[in-house]
PDB file of N, CA and C in Angstrom:
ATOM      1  N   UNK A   1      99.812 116.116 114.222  1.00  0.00           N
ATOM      2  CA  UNK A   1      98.692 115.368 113.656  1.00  0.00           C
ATOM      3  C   UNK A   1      98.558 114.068 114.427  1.00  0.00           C
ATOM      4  N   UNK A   2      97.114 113.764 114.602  1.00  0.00           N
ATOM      5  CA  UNK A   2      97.245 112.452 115.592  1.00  0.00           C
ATOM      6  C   UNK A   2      97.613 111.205 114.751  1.00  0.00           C
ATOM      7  N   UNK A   3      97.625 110.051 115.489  1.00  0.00           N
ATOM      8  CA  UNK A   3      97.428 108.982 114.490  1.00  0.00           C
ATOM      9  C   UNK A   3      95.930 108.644 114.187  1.00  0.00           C
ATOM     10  N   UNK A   4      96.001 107.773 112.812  1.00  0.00           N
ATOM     11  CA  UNK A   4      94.486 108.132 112.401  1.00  0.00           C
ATOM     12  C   UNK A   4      94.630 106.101 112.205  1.00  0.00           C
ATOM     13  N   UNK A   5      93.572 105.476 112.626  1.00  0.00           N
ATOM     14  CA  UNK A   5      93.022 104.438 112.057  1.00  0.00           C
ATOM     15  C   UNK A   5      92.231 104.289 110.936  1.00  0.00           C
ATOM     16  N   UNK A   6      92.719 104.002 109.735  1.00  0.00           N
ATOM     17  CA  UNK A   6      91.419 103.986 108.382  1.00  0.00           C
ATOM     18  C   UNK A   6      90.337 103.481 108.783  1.00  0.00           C
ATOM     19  N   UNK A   7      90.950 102.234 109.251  1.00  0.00           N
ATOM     20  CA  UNK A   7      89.623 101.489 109.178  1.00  0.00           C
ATOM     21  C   UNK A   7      88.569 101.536 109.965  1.00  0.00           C
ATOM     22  N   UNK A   8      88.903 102.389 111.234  1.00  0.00           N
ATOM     23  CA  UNK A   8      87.890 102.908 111.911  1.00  0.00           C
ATOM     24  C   UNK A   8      87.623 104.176 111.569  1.00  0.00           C
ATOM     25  N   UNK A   9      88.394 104.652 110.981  1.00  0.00           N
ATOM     26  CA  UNK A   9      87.807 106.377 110.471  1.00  0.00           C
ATOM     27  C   UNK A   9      86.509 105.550 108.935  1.00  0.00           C
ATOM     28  N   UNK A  10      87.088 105.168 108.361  1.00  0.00           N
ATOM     29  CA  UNK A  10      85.309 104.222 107.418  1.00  0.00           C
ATOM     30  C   UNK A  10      84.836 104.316 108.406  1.00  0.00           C
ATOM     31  N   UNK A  11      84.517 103.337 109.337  1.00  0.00           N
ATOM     32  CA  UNK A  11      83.427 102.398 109.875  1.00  0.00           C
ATOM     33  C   UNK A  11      82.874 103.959 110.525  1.00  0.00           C
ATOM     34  N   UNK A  12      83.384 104.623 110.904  1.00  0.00           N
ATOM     35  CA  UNK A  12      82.515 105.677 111.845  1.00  0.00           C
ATOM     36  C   UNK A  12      81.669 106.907 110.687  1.00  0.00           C
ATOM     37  N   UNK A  13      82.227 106.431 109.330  1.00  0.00           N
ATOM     38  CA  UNK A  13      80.965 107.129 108.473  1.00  0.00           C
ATOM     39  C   UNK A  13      80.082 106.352 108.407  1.00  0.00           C
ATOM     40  N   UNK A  14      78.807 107.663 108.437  1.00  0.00           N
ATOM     41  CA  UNK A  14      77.671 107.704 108.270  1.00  0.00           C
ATOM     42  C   UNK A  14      76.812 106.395 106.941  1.00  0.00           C
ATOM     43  N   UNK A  15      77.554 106.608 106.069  1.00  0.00           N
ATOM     44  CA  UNK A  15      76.923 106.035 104.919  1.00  0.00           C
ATOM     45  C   UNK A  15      77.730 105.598 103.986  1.00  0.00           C
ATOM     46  N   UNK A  16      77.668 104.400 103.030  1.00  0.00           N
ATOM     47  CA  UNK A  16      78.742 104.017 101.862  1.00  0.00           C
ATOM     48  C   UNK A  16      79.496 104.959 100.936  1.00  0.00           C
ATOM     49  N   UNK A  17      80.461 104.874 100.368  1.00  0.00           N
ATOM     50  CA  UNK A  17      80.242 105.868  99.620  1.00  0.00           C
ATOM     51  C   UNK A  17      80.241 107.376  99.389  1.00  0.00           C
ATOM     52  N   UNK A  18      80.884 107.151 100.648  1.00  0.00           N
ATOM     53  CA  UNK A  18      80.264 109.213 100.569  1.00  0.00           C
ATOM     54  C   UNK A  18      81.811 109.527 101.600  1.00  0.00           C
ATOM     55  N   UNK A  19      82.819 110.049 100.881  1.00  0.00           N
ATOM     56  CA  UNK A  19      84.097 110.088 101.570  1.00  0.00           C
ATOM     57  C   UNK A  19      84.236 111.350 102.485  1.00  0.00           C
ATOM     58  N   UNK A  20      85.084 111.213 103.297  1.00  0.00           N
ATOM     59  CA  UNK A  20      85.276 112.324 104.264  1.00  0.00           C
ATOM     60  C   UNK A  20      86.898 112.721 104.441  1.00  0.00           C
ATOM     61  N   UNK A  21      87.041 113.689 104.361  1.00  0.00           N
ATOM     62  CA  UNK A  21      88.711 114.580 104.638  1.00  0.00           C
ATOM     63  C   UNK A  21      88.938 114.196 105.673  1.00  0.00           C
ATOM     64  N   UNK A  22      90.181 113.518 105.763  1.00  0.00           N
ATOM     65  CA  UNK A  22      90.866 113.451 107.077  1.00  0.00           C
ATOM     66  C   UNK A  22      92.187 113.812 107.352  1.00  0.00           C
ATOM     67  N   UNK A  23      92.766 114.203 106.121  1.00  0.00           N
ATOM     68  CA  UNK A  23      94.057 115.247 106.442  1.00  0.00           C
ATOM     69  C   UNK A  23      94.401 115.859 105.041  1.00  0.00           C
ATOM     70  N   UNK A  24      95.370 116.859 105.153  1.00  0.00           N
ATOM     71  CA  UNK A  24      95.740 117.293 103.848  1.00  0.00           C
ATOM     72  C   UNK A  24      97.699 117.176 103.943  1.00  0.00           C
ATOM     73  N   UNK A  25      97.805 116.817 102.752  1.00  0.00           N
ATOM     74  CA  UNK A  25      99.204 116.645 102.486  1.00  0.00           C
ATOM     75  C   UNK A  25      99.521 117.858 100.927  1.00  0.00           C
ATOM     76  N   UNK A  26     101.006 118.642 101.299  1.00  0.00           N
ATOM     77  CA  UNK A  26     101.063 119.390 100.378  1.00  0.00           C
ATOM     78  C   UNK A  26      99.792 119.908  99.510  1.00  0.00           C
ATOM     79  N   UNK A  27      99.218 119.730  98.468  1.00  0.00           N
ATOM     80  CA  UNK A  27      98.240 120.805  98.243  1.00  0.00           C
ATOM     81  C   UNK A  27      97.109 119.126  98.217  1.00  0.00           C
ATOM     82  N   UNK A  28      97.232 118.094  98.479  1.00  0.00           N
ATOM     83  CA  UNK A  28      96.300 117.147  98.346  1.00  0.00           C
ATOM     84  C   UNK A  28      95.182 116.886  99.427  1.00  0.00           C
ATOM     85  N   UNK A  29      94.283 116.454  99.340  1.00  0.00           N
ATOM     86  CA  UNK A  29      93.247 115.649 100.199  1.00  0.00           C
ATOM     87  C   UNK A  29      93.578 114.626 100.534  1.00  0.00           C
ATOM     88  N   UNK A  30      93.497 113.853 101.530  1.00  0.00           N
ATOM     89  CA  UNK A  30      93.256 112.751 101.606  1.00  0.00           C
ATOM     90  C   UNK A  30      91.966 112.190 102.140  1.00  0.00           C
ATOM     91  N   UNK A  31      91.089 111.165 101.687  1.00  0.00           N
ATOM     92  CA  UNK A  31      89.662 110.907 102.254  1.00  0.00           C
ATOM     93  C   UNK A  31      89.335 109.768 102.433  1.00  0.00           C
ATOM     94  N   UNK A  32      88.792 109.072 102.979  1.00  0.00           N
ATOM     95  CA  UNK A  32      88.608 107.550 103.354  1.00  0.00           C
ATOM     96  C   UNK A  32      87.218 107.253 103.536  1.00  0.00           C
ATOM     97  N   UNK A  33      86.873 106.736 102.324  1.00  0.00           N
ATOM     98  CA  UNK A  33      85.250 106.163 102.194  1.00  0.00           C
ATOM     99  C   UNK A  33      85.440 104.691 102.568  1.00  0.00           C
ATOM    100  N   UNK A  34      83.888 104.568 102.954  1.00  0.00           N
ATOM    101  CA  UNK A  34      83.735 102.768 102.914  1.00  0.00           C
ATOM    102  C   UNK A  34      82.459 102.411 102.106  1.00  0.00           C
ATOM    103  N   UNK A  35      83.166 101.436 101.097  1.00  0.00           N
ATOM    104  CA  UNK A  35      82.517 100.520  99.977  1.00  0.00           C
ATOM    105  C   UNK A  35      81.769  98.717 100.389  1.00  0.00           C
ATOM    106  N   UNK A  36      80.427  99.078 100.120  1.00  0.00           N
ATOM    107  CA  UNK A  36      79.395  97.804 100.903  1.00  0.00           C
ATOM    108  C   UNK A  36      79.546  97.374  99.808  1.00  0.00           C
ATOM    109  N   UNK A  37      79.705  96.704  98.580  1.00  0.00           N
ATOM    110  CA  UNK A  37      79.479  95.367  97.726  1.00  0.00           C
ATOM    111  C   UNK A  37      78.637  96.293  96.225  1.00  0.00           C
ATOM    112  N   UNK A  38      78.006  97.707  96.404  1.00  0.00           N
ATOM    113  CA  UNK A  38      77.327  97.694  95.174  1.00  0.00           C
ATOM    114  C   UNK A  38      78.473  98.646  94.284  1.00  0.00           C
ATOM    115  N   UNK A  39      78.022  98.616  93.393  1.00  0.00           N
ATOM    116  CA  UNK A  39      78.818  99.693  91.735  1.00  0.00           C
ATOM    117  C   UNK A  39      78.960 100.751  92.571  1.00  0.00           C
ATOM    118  N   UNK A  40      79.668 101.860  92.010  1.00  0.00           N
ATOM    119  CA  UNK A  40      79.538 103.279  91.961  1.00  0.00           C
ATOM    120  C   UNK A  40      80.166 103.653  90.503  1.00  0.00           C
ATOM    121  N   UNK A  41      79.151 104.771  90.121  1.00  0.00           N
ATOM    122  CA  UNK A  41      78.766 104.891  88.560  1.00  0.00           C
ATOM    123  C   UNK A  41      80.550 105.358  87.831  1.00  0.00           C
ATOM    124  N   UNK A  42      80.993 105.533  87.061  1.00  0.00           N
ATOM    125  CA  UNK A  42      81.480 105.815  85.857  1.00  0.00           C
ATOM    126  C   UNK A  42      81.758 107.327  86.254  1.00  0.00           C
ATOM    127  N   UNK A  43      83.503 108.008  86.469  1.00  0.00           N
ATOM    128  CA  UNK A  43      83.421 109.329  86.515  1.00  0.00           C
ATOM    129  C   UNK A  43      84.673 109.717  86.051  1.00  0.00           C
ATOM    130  N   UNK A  44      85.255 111.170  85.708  1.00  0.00           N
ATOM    131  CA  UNK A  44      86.009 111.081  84.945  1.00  0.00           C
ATOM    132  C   UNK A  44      86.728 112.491  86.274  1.00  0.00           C
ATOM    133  N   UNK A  45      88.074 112.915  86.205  1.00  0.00           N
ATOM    134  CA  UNK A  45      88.935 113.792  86.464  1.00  0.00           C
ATOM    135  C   UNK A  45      89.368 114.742  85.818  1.00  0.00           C
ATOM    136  N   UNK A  46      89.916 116.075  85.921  1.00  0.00           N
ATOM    137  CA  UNK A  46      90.557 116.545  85.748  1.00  0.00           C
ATOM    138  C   UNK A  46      91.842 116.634  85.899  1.00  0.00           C
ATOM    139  N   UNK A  47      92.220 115.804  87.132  1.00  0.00           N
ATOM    140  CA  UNK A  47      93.491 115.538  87.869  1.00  0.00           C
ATOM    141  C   UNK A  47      93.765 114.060  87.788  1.00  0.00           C
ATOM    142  N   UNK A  48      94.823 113.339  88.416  1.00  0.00           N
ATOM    143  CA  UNK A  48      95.483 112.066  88.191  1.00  0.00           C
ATOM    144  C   UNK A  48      94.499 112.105  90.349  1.00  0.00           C
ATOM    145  N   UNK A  49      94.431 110.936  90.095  1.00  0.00           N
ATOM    146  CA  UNK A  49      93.697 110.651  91.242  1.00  0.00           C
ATOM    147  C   UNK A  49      94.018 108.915  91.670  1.00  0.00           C
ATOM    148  N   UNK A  50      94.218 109.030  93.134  1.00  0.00           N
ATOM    149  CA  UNK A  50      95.150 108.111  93.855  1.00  0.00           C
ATOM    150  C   UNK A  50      94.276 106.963  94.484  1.00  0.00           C
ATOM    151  N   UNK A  51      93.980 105.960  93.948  1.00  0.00           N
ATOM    152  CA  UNK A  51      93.030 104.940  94.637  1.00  0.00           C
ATOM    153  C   UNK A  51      93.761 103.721  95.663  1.00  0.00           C
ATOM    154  N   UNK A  52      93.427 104.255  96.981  1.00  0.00           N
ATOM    155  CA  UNK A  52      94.335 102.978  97.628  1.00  0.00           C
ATOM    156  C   UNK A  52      93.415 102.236  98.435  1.00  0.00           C
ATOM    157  N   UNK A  53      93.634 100.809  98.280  1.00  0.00           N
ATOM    158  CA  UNK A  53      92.831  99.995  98.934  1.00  0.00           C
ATOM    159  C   UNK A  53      93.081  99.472 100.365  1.00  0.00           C
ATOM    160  N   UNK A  54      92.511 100.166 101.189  1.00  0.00           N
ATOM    161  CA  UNK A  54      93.416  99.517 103.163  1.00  0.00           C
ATOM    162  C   UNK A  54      93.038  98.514 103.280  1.00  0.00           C
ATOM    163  N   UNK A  55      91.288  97.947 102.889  1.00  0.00           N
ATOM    164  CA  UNK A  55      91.157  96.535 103.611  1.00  0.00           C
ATOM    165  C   UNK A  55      89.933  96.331 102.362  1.00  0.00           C
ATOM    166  N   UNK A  56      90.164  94.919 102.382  1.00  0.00           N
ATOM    167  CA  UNK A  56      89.128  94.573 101.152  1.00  0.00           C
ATOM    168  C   UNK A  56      89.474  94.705  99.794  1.00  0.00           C
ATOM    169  N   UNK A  57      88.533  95.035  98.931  1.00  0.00           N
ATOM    170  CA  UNK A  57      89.003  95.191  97.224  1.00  0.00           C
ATOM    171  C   UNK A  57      87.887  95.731  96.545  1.00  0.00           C
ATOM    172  N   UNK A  58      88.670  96.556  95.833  1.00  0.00           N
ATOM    173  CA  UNK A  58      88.025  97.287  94.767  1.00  0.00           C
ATOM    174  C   UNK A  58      87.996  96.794  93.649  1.00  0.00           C
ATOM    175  N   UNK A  59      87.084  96.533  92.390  1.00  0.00           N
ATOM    176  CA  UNK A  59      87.197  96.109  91.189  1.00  0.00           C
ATOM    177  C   UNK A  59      86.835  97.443  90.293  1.00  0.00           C
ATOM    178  N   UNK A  60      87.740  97.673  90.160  1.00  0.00           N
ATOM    179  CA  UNK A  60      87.617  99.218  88.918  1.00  0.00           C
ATOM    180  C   UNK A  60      87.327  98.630  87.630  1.00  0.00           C
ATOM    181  N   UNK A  61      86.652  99.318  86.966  1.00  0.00           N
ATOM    182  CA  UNK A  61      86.463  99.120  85.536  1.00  0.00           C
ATOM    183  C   UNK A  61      86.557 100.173  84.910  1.00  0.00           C
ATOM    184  N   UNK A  62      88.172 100.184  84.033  1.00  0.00           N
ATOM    185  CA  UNK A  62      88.731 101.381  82.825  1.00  0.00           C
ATOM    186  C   UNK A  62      88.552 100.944  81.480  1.00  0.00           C
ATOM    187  N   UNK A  63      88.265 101.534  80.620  1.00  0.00           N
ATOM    188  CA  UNK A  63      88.187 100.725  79.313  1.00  0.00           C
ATOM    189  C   UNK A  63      87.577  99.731  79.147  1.00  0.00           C
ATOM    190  N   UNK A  64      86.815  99.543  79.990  1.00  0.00           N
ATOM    191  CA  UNK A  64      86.073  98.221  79.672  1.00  0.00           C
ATOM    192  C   UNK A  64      86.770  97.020  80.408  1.00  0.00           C
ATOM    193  N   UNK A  65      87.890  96.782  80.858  1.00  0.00           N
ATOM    194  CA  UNK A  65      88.356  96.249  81.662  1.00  0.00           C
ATOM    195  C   UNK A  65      88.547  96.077  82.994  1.00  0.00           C
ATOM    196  N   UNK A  66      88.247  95.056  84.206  1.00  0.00           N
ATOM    197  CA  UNK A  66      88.037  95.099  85.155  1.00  0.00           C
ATOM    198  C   UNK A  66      88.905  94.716  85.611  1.00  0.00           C
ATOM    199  N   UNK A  67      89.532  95.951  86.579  1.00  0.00           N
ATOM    200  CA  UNK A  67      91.165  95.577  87.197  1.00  0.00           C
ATOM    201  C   UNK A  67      91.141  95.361  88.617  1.00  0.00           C
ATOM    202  N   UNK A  68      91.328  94.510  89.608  1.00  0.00           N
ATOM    203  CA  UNK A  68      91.151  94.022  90.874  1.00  0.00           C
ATOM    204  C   UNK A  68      92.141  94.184  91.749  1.00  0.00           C
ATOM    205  N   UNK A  69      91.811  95.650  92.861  1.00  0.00           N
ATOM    206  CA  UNK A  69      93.252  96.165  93.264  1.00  0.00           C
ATOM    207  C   UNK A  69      93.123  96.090  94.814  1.00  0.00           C
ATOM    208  N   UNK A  70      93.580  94.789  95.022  1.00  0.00           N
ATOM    209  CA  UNK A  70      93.435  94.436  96.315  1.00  0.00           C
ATOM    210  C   UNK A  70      94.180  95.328  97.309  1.00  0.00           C
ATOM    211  N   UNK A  71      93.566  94.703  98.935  1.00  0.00           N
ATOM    212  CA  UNK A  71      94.157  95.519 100.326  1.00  0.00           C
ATOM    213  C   UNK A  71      95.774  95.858  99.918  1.00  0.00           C
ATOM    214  N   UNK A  72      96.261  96.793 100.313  1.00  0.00           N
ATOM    215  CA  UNK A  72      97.668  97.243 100.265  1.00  0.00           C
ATOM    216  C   UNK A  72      98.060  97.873  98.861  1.00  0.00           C
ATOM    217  N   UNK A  73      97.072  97.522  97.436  1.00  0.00           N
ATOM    218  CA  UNK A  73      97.747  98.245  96.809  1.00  0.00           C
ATOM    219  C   UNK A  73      96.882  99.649  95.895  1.00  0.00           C
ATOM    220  N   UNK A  74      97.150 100.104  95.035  1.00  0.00           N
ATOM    221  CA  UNK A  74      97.169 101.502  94.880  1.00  0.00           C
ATOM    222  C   UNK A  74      96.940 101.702  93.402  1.00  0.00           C
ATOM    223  N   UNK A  75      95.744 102.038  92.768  1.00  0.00           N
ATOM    224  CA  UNK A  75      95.428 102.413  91.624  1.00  0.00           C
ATOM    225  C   UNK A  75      95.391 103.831  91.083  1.00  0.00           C
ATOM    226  N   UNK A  76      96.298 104.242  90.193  1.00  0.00           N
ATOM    227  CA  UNK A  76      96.369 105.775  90.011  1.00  0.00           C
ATOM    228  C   UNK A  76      95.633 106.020  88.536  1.00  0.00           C
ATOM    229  N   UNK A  77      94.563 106.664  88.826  1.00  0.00           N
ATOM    230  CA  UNK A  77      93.572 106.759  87.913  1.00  0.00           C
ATOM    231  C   UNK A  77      94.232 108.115  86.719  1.00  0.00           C
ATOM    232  N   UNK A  78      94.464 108.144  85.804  1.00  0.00           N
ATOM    233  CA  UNK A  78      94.844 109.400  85.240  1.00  0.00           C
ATOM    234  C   UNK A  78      94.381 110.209  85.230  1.00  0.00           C
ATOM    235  N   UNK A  79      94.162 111.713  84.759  1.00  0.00           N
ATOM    236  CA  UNK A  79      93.371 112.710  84.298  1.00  0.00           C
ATOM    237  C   UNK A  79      92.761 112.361  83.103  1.00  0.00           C
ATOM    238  N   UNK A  80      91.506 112.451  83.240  1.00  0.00           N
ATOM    239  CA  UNK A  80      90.569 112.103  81.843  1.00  0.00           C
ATOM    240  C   UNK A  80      90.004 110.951  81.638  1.00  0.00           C
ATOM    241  N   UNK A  81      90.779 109.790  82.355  1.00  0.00           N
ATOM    242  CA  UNK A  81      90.234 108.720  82.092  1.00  0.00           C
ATOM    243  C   UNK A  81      89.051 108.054  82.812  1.00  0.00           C
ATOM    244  N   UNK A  82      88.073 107.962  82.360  1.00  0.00           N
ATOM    245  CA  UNK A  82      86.901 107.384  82.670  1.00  0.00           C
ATOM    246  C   UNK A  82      86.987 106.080  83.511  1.00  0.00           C
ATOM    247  N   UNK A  83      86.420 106.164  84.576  1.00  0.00           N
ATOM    248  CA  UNK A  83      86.601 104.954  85.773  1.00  0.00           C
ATOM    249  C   UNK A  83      85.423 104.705  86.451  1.00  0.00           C
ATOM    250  N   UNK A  84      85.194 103.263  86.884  1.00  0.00           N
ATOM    251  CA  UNK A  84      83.811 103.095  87.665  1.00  0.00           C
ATOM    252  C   UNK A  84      84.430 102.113  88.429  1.00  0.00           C
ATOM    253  N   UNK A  85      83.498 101.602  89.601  1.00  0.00           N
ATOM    254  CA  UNK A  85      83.528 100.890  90.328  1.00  0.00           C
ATOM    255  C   UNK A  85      82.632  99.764  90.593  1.00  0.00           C
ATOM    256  N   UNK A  86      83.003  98.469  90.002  1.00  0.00           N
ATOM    257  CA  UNK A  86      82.181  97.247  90.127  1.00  0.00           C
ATOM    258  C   UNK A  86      81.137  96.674  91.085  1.00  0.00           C
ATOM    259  N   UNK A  87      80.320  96.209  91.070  1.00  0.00           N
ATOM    260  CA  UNK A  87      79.755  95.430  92.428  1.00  0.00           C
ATOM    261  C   UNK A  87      80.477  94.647  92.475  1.00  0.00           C
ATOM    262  N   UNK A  88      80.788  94.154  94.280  1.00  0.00           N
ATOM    263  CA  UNK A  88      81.296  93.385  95.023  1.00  0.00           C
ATOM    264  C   UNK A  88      82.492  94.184  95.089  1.00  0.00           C
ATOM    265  N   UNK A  89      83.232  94.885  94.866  1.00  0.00           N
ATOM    266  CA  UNK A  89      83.980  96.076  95.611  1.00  0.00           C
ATOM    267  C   UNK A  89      83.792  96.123  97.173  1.00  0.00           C
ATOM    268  N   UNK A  90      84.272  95.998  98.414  1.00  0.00           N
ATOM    269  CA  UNK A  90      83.834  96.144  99.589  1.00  0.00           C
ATOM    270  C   UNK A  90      85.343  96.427 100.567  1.00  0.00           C
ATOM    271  N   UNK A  91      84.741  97.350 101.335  1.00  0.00           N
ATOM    272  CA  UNK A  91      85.891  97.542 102.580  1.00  0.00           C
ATOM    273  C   UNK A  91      86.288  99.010 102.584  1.00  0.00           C
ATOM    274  N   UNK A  92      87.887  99.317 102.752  1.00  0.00           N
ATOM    275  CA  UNK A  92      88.070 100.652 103.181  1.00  0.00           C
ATOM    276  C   UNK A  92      89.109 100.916 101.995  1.00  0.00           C
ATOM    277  N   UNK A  93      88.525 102.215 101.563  1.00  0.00           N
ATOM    278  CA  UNK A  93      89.387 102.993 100.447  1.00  0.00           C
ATOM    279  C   UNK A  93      89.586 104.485 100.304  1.00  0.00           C
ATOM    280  N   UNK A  94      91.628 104.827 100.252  1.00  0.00           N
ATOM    281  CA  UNK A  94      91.391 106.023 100.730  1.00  0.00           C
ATOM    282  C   UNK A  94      91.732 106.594  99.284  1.00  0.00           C
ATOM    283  N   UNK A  95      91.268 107.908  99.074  1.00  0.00           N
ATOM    284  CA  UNK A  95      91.350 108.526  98.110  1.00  0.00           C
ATOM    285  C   UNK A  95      92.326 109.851  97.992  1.00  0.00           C
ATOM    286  N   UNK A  96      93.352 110.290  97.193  1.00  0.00           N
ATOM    287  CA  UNK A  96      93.806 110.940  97.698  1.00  0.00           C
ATOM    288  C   UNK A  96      93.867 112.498  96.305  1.00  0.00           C
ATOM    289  N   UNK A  97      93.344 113.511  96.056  1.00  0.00           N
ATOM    290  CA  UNK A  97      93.441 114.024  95.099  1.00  0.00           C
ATOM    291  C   UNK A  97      93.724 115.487  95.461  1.00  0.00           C
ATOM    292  N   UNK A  98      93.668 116.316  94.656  1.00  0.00           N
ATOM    293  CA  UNK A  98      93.959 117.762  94.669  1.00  0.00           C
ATOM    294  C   UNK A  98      92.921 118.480  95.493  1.00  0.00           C
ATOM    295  N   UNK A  99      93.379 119.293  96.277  1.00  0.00           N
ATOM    296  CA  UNK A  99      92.476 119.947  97.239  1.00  0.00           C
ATOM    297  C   UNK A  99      91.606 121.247  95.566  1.00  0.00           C
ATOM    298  N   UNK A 100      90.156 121.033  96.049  1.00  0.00           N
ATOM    299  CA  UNK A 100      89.831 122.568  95.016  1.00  0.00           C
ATOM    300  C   UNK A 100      89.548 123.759  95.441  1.00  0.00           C
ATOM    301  N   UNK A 101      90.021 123.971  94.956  1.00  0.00           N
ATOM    302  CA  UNK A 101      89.845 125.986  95.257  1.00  0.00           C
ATOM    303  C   UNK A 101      88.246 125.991  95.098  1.00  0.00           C
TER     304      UNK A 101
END
């Protein structure tokens, strides 16, 4: 496997928001979107799902609470639990969840 730069694997997508596979580990995905400053809506899992922040910050909002999970660290969203993403959120975030059949 080569080495992979996040932050240039973001910057070379197409559009905000919209993540792309860039390797698979044991039965997982891994994907690396890039976040410009607006919301992204409210969504829920079936699976426990791995939010890591490479550069910049994400402001998640669970419960009504807005949790601020800066560059380097790692928000693990549960199964079921309802999650959105704040405006002013911006930079590179990789996602890492269950590959689906």
């Amino acid at each position: 496997m080569p080495l992979i730069n996040l932050n240039d694997a973001a910057e070379a997508l197409p559009t905000f928001w919209t993540s792309r596979i860039i390797g698979q580990s044991g039965n997982c995905n891994i994907k690396i979107l890039k976040m410009d400053g607006e919301c992204y809506p409210d969504e829920t899992h079936s699976y426990n799902e791995a939010l890591v922040v490479i550069s910049g910050e994400m402001l998640l909002v669970v419960d009504g609470e807005t949790i601020r999970v800066s560059q380097g660290e790692m928000y693990l969203a549960p199964a079921g639990l309802p999650h959105a993403v704040a405006q002013g959120s911006h930079g590179t975030l990789m996602i890492i969840d269950p590959v689906q059949a």
